[in-house]
Protein backbone atom coordinates (compact mmCIF):
# COMPACT_ATOMS: atom_id res chain seq x y z
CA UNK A 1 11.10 -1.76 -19.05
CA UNK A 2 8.81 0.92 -18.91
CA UNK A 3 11.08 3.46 -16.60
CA UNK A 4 14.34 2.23 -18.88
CA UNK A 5 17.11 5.88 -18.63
CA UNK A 6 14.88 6.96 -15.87
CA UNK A 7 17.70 7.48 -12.61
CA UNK A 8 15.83 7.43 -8.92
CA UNK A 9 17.81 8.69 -5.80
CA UNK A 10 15.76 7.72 -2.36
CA UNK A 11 16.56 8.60 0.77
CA UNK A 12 14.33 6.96 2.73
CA UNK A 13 14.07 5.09 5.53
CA UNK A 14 11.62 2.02 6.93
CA UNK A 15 8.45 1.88 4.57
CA UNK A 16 7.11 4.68 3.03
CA UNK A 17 9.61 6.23 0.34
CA UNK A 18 11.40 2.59 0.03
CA UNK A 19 8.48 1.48 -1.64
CA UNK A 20 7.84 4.19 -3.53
CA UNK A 21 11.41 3.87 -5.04
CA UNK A 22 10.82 0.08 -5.46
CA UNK A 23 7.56 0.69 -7.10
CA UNK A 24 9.50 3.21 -9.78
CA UNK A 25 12.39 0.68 -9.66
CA UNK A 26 10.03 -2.45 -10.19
CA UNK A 27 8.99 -0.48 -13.46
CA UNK A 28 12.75 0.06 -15.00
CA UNK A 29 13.96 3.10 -13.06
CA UNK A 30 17.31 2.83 -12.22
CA UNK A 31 17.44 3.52 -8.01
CA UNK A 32 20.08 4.32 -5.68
CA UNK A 33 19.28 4.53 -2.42
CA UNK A 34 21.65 6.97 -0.20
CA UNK A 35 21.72 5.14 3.48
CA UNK A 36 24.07 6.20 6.72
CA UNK A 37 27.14 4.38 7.03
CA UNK A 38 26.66 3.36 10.40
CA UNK A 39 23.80 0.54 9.88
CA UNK A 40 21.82 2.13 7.07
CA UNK A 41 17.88 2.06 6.72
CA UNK A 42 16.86 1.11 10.14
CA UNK A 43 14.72 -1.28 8.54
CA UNK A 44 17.71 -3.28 7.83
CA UNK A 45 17.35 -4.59 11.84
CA UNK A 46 13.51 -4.81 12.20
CA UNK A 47 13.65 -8.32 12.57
CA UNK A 48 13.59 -11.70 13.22
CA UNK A 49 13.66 -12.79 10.86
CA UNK A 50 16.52 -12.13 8.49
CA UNK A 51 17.72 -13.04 4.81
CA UNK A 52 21.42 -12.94 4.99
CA UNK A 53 21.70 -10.51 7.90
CA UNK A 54 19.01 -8.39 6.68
CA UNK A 55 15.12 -7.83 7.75
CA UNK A 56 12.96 -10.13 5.48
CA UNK A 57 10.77 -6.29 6.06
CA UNK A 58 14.30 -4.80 4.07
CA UNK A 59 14.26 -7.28 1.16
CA UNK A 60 10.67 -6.83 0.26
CA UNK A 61 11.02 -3.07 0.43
CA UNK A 62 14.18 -2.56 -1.70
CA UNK A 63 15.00 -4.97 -4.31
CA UNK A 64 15.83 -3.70 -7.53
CA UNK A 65 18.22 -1.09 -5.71
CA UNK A 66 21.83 -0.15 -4.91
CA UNK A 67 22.46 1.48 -2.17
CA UNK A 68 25.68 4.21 -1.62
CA UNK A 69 26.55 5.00 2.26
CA UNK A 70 26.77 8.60 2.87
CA UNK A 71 27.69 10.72 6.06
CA UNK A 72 25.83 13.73 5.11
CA UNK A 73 26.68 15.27 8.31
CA UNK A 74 29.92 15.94 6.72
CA UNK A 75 30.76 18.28 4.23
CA UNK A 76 32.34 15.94 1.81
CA UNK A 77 28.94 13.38 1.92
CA UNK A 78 26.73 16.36 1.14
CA UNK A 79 28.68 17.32 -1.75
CA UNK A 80 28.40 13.76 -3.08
CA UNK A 81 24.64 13.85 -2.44
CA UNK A 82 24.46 16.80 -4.62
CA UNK A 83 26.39 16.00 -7.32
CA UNK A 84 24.03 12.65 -7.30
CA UNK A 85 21.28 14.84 -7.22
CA UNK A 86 22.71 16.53 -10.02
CA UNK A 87 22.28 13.00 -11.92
CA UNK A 88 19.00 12.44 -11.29
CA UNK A 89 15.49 12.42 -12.39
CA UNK A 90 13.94 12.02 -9.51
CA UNK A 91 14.13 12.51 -5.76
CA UNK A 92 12.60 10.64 -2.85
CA UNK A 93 12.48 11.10 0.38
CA UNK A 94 10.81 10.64 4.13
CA UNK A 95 12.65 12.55 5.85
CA UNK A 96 11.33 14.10 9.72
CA UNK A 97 10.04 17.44 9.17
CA UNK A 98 12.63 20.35 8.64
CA UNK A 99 15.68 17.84 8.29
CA UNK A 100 16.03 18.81 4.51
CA UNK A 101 16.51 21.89 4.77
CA UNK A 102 18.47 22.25 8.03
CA UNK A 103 20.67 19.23 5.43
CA UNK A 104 20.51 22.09 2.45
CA UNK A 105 18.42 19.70 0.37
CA UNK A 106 14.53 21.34 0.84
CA UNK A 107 13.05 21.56 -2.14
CA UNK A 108 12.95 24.85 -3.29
CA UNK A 109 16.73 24.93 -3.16
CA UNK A 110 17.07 21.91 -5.26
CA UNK A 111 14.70 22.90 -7.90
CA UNK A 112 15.99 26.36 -8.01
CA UNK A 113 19.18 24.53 -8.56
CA UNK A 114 17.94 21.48 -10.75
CA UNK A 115 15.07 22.80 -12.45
CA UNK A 116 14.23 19.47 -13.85
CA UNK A 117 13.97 17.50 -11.07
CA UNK A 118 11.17 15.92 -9.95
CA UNK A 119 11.50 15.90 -5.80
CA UNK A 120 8.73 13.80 -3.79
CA UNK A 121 8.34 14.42 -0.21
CA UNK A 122 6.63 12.26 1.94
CA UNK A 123 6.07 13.11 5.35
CA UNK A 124 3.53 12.75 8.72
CA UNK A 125 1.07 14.93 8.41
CA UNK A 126 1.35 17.12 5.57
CA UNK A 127 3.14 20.26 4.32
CA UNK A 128 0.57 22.66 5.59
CA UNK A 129 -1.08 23.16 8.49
CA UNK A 130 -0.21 23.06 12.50
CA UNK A 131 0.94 19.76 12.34
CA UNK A 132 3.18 19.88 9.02
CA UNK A 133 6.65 19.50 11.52
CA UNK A 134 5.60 17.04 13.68
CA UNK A 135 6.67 13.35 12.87
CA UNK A 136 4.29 10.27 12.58
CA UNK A 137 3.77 6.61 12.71
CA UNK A 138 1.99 4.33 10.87
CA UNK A 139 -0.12 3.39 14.21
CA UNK A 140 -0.49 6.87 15.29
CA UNK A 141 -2.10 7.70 11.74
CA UNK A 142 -4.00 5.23 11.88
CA UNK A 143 -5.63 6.22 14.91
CA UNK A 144 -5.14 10.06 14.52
CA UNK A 145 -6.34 9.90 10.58
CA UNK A 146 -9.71 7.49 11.15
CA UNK A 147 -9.07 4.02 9.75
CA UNK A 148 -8.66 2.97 13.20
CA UNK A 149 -12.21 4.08 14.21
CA UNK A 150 -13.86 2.23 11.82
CA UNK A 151 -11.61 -1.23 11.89
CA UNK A 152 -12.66 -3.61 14.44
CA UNK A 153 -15.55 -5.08 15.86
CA UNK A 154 -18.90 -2.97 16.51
CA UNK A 155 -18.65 -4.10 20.18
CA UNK A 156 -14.77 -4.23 20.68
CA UNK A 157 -11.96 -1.56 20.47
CA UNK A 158 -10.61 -0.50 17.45
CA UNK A 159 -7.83 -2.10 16.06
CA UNK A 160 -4.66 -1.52 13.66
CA UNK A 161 -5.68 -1.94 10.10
CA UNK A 162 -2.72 -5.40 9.68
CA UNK A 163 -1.24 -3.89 6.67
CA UNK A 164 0.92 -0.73 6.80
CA UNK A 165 -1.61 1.19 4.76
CA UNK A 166 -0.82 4.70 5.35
CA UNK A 167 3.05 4.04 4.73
CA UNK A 168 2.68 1.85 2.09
CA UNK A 169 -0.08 4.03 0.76
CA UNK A 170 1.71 6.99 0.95
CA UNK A 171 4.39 5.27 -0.81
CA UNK A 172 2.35 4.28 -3.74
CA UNK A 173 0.64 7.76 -4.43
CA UNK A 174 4.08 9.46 -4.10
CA UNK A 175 5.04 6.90 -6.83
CA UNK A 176 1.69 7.61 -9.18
CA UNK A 177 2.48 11.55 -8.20
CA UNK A 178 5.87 11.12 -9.85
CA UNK A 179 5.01 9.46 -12.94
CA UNK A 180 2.73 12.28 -13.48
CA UNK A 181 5.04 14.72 -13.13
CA UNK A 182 7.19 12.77 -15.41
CA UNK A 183 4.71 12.67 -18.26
CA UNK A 184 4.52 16.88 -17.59
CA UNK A 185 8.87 16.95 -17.99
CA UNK A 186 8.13 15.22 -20.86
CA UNK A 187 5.99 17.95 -22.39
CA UNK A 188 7.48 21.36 -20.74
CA UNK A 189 10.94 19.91 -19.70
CA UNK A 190 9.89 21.26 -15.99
CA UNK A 191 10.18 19.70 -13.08
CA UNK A 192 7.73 19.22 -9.95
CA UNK A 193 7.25 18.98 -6.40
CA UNK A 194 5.09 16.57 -5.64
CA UNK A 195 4.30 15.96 -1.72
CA UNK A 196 2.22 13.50 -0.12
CA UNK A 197 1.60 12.34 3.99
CA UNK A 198 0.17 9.56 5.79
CA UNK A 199 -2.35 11.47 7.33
CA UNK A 200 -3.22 12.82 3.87
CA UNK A 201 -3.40 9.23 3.15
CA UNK A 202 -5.67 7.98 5.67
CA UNK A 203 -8.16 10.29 5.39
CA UNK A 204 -8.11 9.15 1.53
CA UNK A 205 -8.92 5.55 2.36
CA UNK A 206 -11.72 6.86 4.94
CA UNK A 207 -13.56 8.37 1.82
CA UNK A 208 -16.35 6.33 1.64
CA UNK A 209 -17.31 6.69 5.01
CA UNK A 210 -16.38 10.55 5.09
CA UNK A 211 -19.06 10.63 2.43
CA UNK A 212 -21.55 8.86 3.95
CA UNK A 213 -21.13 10.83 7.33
CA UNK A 214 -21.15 14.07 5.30
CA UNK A 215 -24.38 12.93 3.53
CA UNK A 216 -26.53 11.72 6.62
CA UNK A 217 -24.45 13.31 9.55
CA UNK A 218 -24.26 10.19 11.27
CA UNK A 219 -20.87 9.27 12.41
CA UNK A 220 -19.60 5.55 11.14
CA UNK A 221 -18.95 2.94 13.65
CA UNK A 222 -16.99 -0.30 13.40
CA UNK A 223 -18.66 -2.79 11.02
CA UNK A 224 -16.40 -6.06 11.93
CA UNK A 225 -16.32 -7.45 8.32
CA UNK A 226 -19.63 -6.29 7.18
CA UNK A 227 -19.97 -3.21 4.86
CA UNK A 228 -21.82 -0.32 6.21
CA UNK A 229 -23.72 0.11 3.13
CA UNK A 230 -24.55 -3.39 1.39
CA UNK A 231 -26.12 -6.25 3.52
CA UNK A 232 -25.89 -9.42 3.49
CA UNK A 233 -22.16 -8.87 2.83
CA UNK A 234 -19.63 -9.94 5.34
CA UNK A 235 -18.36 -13.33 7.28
CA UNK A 236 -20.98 -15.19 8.48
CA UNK A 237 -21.37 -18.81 10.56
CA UNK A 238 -21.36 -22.19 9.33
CA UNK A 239 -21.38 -25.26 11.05
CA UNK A 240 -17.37 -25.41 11.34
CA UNK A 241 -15.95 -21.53 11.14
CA UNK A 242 -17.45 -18.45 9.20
CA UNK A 243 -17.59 -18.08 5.12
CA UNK A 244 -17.44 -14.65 3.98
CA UNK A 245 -20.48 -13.46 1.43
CA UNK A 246 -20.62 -10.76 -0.66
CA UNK A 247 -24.04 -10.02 -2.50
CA UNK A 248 -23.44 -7.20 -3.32
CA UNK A 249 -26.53 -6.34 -5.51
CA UNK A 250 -30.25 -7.17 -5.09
CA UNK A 251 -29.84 -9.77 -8.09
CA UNK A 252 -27.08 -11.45 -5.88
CA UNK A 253 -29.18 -11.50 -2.80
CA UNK A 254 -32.36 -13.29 -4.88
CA UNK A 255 -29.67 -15.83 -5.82
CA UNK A 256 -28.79 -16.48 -2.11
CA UNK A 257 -32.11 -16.36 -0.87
CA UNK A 258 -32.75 -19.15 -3.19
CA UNK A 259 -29.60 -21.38 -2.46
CA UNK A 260 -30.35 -20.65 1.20
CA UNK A 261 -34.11 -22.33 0.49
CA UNK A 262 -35.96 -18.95 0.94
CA UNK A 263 -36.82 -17.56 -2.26
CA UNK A 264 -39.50 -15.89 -0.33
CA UNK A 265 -36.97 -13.13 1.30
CA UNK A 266 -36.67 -11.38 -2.01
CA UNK A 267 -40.27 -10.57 -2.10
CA UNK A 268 -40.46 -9.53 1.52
CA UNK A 269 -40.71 -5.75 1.58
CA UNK A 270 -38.20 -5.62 4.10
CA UNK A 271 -35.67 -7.08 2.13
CA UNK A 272 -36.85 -6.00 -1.81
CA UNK A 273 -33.64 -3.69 -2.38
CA UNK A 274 -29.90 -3.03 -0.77
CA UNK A 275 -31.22 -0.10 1.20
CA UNK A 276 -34.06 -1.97 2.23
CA UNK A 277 -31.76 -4.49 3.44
CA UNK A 278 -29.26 -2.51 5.67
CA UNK A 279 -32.29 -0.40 6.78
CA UNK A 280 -33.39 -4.01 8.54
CA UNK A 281 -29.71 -5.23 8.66
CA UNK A 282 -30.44 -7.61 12.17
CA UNK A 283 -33.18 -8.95 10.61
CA UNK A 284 -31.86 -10.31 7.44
CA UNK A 285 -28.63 -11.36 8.82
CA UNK A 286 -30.58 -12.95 11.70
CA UNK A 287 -32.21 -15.10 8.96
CA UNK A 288 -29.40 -16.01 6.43
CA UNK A 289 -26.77 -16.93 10.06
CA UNK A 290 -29.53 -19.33 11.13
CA UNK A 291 -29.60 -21.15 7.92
CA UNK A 292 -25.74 -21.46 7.02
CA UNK A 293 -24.90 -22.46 10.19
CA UNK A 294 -27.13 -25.94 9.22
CA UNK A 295 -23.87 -26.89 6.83
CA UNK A 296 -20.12 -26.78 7.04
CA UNK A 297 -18.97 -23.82 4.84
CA UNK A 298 -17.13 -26.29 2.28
CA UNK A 299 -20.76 -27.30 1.57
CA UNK A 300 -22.50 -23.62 1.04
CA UNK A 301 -18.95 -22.59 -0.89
CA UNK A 302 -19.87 -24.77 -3.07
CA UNK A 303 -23.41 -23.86 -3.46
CA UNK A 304 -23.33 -20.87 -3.75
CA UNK A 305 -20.39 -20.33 -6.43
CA UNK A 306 -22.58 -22.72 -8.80
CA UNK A 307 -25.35 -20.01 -8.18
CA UNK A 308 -22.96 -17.23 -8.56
CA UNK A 309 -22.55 -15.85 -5.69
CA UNK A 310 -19.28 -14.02 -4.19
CA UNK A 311 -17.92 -15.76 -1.59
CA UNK A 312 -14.71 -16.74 0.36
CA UNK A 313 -13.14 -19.04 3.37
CA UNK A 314 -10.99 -16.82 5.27
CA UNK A 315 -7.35 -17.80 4.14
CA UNK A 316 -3.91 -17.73 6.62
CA UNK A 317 -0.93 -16.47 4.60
CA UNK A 318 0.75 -19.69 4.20
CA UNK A 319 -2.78 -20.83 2.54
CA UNK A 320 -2.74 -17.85 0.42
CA UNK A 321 0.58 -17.88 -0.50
CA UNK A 322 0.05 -21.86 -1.32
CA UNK A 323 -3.14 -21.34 -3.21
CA UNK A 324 -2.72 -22.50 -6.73
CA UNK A 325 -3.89 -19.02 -7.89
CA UNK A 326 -1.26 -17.12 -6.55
CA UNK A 327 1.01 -19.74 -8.14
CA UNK A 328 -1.04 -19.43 -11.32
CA UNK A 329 0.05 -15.71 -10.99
CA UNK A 330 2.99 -15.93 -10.14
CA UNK A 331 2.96 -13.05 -7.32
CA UNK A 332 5.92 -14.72 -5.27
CA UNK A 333 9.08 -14.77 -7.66
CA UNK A 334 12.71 -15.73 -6.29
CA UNK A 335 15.34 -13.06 -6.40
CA UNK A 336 18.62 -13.36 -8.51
CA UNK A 337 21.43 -14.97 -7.20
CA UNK A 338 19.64 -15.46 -3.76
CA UNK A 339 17.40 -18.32 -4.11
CA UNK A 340 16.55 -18.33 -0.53
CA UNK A 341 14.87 -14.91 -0.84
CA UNK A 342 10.96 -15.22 -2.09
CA UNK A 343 9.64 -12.16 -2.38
CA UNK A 344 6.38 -10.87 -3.09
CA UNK A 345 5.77 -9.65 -6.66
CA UNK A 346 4.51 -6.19 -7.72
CA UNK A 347 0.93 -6.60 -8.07
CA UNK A 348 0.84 -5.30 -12.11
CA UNK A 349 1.48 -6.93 -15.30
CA UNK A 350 2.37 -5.13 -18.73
CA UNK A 351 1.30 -6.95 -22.23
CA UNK A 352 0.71 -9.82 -19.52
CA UNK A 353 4.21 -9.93 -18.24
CA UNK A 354 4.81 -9.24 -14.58
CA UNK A 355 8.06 -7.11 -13.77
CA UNK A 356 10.67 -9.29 -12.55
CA UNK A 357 13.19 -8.65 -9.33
CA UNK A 358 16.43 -7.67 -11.62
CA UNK A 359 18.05 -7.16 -8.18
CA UNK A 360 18.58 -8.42 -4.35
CA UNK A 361 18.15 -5.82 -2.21
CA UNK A 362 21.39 -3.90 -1.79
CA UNK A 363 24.53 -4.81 0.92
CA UNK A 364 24.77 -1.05 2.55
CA UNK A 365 27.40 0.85 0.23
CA UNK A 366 27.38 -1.70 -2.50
CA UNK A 367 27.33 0.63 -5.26
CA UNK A 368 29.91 3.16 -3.74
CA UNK A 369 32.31 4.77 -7.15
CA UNK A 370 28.73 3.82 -9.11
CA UNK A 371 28.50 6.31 -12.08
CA UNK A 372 25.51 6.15 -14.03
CA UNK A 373 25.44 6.05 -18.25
CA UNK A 374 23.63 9.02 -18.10
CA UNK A 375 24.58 12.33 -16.58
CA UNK A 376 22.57 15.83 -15.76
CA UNK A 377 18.82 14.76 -16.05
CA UNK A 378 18.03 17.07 -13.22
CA UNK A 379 20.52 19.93 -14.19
């Protein structure tokens, strides 16, 4: 395991530092994750449905864990927290603005204290600015940050991006932050702060369309599934339900133009290259709709992945998840000791092997009296 001696403490809560611990634990890190006695992570009750009393939302965030309850309200739970912290290589955390240090755990007072320690912070909207103490939601960073404004329908309202990006996001480049830093501990034997937001987050997966506003100064709008910048790419209609197609290069569209029985489209000045192409956008899209919607789309799949070209039906979950590729994979794996519990695999493989769930996700205050082999990483 990649992480092997490596001790995590998380105190986090719902999305966003959970899975940047289970990322770090997925990879060999050894996690405990400090929860409130009185009903721990609240994301232990956002359900239906459950896995043995617990969120399914819980069990995909935190396998691979333990978890110790602690009242850090009271002086004897903060005491524990900092002796754990004393323990530790690396600290987690999504906690509402201010909290950590009102708690005594901020982070220049723990790595004045441990100066080894790696602490991550993960918050709202940043530690700088106006905004830096004023708490978030993944739905209100998605509208406040701009993925929102782009997702959607060109003649609709913009809609919630389905997947938690900004939390889960955040989560993951806390995570790649804090392997970083421990490559750096490695060399200098110091520690790091390494901070990270949603909002900092969604502004990161707007990039491409910051850039091309920046470049032309004209705003981006919602696209549906089409691509602001590559045409034809996107779903389109067939005679039973839309097929998406990518052609993503002028080579690509010469090959569809030929499958679609129009060879002639590629010579057509309108059309000759990509910027050609979104430059005249209705027109070509006009064109290639008319024709696919003369087959069923199991017809044109077929077609058009003997020529070459990218494209896709537009799968449920349960397809995905029966799909003999995602078998083939293996990106659902059962959990030890609760075969009842599928959970979604970490999407990376080492020397081909995919990390494996070692652990359920922890019963709240399962590891309490845990002492780890190791002791002092962060003194």
């Amino acid at each position: 395991m990649l992480l092997a001696g490596i001790r995590v403490l998380e105190l986090g809560q719902i999305l966003a530092a959970p899975y940047a611990a289970e990322i770090l634990a997925d990879l060999g890190a050894e996690v405990l994750k400090i929860e409130r006695p009185e009903g721990g992570d609240d994301a232990r009750g956002w359900g239906p449905p459950f896995w043995n009393g617990d969120a399914a939302l819980f069990h995909q965030m935190n396998r691979n864990k333990r978890s110790v309850a602690l009242d850090l309200k009271s002086p004897e739970g903060l005491a524990r927290m900092l002796e754990l912290l004393g323990e530790t290589d690396v600290f987690v955390h999504n906690l509402r603005p201010g909290l950590p240090e009102k708690l005594g755990i901020g982070p220049q007072a723990m790595r004045e204290r441990f100066p080894r320690l790696i602490y991550a912070d993960i918050g709202a909207f940043g530690h700088l600015g106006p905004m830096k103490r004023q708490p978030g939601y993944e739905l209100l960073v998605q509208a406040f940050g701009g993925p929102m404004s782009i997702t959607g329908e060109a003649d609709g309202t913009p809609v919630r991006c389905g997947p938690s990006i900004n939390d889960l996001g955040s989560g993951m480049w806390a995570a790649i932050g804090v392997l970083g830093a421990l490559v750096r501990r490695a060399r200098t034997g110091e520690g790091c702060l390494v901070q990270t937001s949603l909002f900092e987050t969604a502004i990161a997966w707007t990039s491409i369309a910051t850039s091309n506003f920046l470049a032309s100064g004209t705003p981006p709008r919602r696209e549906g599934s089409k691509h602001a910048s590559v045409v034809p790419y996107g779903a389109f209609p067939t005679a039973d339900g839309p097929l998406i197609i990518g052609a993503g290069s002028d080579r690509l569209f010469r090959k569809l133009a030929e499958v679609l029985g129009h060879p002639e489209w590629a010579l057509d000045p309108r059309f000759l290259a990509n910027s050609d192409r979104v430059t005249n956008r209705e027109a070509i899209e006009a064109l290639v709709s008319a024709e696919l919607r003369a087959r069923p789309r199991a017809e044109w799949a077929e077609l058009l992945e003997a020529a070459g070209v990218p494209c896709a039906s537009i799968q449920s979950i349960p397809e995905v998840l029966s799909h003999e590729q995602t078998t083939a994979l293996g990106m659902v794996q059962e959990v030890p000791d609760t075969p009842e519990v599928r959970l979604v695999a970490m999407p990376l493989s080492f020397d081909g092997v995919r990390p494996v769930a070692r652990l359920a996700s922890p019963r709240l205050g399962g590891a309490e009296g845990f002492v780890s082999a190791t002791a002092g990483p962060g003194q």
